[in-house]
N, C-alpha and C. Protein backbone atom coordinates (compact mmCIF):
# COMPACT_ATOMS: atom_id res chain seq x y z
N UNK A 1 0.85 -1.18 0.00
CA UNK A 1 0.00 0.00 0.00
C UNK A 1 0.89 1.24 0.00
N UNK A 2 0.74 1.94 -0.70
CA UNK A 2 1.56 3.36 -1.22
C UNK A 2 0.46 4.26 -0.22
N UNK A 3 1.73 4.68 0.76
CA UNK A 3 1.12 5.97 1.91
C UNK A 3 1.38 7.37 1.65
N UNK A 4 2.02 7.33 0.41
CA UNK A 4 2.99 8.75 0.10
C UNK A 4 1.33 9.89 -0.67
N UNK A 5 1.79 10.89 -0.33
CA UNK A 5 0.90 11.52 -0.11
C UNK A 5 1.33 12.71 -0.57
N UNK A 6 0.67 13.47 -1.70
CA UNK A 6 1.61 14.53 -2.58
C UNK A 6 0.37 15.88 -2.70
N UNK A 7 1.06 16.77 -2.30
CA UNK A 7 0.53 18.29 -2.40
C UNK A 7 -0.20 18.46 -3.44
N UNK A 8 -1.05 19.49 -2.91
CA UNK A 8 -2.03 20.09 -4.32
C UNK A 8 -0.80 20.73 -5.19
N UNK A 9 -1.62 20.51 -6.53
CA UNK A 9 -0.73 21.85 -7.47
C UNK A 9 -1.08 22.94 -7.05
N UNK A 10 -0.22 24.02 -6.92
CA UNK A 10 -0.26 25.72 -7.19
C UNK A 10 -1.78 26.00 -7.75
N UNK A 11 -2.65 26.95 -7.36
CA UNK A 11 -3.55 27.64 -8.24
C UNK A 11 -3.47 28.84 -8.81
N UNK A 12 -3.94 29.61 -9.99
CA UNK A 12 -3.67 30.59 -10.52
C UNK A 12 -3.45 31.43 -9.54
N UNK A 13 -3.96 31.72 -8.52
CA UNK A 13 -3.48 32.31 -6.96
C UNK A 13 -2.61 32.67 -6.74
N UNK A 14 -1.80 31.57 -6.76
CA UNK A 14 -0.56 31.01 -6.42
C UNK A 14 0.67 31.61 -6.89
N UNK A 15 0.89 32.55 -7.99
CA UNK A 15 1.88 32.80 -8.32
C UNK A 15 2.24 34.38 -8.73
N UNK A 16 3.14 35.03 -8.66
CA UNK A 16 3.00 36.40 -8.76
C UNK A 16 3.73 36.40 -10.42
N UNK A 17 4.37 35.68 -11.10
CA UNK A 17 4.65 36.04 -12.85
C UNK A 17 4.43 34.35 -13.18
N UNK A 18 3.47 34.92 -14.77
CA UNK A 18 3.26 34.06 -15.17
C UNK A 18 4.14 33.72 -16.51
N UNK A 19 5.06 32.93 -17.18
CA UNK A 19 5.47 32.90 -18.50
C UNK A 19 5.42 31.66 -18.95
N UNK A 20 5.02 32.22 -20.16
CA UNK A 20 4.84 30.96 -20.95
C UNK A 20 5.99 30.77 -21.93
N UNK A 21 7.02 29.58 -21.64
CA UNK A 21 8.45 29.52 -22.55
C UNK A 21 8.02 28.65 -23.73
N UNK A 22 6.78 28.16 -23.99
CA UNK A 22 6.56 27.50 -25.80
C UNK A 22 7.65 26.51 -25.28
N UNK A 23 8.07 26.16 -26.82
CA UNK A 23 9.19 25.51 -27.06
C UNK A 23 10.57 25.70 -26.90
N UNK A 24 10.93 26.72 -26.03
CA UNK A 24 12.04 27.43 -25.84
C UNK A 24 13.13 26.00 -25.85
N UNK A 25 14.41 25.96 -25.76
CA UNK A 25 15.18 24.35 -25.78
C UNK A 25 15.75 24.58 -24.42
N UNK A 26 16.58 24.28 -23.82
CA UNK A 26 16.95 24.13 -22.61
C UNK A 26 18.19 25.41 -22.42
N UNK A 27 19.35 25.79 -23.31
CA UNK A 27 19.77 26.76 -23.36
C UNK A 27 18.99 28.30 -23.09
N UNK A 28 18.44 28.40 -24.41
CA UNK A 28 17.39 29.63 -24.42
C UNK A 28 16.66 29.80 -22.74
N UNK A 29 16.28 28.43 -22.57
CA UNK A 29 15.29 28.52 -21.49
C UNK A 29 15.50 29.06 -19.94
N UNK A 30 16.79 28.22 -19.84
CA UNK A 30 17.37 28.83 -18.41
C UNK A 30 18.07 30.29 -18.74
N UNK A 31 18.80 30.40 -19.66
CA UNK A 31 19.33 31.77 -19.45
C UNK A 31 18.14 32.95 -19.57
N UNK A 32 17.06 32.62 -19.91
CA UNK A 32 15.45 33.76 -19.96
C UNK A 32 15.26 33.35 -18.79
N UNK A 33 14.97 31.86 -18.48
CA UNK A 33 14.61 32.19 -16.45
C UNK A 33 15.24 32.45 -15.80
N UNK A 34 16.80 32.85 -15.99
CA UNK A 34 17.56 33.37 -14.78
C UNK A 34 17.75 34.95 -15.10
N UNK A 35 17.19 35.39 -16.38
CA UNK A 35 17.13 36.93 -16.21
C UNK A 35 15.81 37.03 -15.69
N UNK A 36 14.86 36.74 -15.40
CA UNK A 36 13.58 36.62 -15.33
C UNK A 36 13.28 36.84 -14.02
N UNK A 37 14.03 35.77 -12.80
CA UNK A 37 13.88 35.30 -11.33
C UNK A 37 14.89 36.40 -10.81
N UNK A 38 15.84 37.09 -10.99
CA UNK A 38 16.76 38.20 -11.06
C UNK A 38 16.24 39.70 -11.10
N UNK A 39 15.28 39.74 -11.75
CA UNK A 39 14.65 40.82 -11.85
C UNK A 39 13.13 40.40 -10.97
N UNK A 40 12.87 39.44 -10.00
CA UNK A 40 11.86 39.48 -8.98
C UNK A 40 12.04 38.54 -8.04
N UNK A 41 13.22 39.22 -7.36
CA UNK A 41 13.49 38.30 -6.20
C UNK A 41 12.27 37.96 -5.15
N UNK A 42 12.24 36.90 -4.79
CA UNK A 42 11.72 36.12 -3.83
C UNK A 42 9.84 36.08 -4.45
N UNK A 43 9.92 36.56 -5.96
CA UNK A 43 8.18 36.13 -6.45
C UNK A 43 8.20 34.51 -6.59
N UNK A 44 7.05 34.14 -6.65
CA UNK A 44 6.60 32.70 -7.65
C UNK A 44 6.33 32.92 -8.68
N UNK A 45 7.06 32.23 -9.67
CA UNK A 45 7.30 32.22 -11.07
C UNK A 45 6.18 30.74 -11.65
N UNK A 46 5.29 31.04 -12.23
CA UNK A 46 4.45 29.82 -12.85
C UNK A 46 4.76 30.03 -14.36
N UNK A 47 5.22 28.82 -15.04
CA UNK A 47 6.31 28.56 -16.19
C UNK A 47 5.94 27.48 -16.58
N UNK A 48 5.54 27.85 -18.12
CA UNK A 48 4.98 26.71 -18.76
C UNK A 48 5.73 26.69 -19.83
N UNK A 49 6.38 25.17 -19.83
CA UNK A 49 7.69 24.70 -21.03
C UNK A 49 7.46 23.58 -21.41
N UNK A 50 7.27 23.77 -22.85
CA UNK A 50 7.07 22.27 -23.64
C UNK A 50 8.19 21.67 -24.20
N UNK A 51 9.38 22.35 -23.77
CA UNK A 51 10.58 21.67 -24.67
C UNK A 51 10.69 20.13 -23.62
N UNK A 52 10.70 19.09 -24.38
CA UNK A 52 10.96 17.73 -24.20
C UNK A 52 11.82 17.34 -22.83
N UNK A 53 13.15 18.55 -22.86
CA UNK A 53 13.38 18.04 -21.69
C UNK A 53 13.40 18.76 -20.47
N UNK A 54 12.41 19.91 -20.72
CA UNK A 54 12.27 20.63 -19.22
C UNK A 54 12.55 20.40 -17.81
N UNK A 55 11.52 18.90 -18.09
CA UNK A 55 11.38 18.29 -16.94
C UNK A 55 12.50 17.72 -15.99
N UNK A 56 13.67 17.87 -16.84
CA UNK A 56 14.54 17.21 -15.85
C UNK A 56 15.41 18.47 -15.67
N UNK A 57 15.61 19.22 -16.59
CA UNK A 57 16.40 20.68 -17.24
C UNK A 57 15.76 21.96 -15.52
N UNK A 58 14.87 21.85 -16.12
CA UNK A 58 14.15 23.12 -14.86
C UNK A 58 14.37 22.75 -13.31
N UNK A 59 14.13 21.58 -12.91
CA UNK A 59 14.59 20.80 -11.39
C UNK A 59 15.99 21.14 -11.37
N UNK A 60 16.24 20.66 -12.44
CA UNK A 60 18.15 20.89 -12.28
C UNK A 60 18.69 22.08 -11.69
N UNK A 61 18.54 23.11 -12.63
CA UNK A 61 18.48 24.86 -12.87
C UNK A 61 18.25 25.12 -11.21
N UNK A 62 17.47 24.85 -11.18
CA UNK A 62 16.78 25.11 -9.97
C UNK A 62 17.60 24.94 -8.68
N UNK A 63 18.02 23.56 -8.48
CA UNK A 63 18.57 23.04 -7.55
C UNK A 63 20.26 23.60 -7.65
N UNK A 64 21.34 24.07 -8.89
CA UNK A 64 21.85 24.89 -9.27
C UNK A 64 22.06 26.27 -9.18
N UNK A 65 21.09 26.71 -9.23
CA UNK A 65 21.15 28.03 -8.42
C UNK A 65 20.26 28.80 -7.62
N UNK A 66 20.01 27.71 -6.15
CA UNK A 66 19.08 27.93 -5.13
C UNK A 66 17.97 28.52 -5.27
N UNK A 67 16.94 28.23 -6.52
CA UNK A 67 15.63 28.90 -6.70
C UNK A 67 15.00 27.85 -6.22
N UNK A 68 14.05 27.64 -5.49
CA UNK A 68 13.02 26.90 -4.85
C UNK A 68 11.83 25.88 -5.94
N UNK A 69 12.06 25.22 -6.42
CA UNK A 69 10.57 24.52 -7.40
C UNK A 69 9.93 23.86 -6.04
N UNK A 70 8.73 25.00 -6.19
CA UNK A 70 7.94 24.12 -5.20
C UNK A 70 6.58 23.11 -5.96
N UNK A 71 6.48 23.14 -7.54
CA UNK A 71 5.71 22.10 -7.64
C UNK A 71 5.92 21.99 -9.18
N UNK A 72 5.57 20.71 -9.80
CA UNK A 72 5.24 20.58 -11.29
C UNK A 72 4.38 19.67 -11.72
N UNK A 73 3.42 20.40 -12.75
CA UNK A 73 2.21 19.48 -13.38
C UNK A 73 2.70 19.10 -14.74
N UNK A 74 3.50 17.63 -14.41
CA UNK A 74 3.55 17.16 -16.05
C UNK A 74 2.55 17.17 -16.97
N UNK A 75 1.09 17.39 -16.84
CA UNK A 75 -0.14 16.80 -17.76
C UNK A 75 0.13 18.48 -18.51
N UNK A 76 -0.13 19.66 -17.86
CA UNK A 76 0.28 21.22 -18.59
C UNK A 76 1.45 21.57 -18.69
N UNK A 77 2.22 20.93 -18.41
CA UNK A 77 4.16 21.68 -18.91
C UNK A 77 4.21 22.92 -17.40
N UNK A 78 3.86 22.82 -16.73
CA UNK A 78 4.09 23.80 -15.68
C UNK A 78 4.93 23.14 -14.52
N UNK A 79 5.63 24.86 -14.25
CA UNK A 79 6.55 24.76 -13.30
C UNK A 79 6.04 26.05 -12.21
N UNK A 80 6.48 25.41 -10.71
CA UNK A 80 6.38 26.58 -10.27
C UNK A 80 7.35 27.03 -9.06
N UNK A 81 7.88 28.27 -9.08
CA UNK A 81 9.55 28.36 -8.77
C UNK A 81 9.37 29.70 -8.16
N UNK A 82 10.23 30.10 -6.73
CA UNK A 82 10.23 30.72 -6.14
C UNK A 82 11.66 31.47 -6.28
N UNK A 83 11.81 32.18 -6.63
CA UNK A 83 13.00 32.92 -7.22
C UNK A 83 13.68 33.13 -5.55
N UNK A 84 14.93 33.12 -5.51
CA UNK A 84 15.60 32.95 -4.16
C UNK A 84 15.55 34.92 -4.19
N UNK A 85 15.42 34.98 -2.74
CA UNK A 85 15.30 36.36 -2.21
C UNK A 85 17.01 37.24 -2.59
């Protein structure tokens, strides 16, 4: 029996900038979210990226240069990231 027990997603609420990166590739992508989280320290960033490998690319980034991902909905390409203060 699986006891693990996982947070709501973020609601539109939830986030103070919204961007939508399309298909941006993983280059393009982090160097636009790190001018992005730079210019609004300590907001929530809700980030929607369809490039293929976001998903492992954006956690990375993240964990790289102490921005917070506090959640992601694989089914919409969203990320949602707390830009370090």
């Amino acid at each position: 029996m699986n006891t693990m027990t996982t947070a709501p997603l973020p609601t539109q609420a939830d986030h103070d900038v919204e961007w939508n990166a399309g298909e941006l590739g993983c280059g393009e992508l982090v160097l636009e979210l790190r001018q992005r989280v730079r210019q609004a320290p300590g907001k929530v960033f809700k980030i929607t990226a369809l490039d293929p490998g976001a998903p492992a690319d954006i956690p990375a980034w993240c964990r790289m240069t102490n921005n917070v991902l506090i959640a992601h909905d694989p089914q919409a390409s969203a990320f949602w990231i707390r830009a370090k203060p």
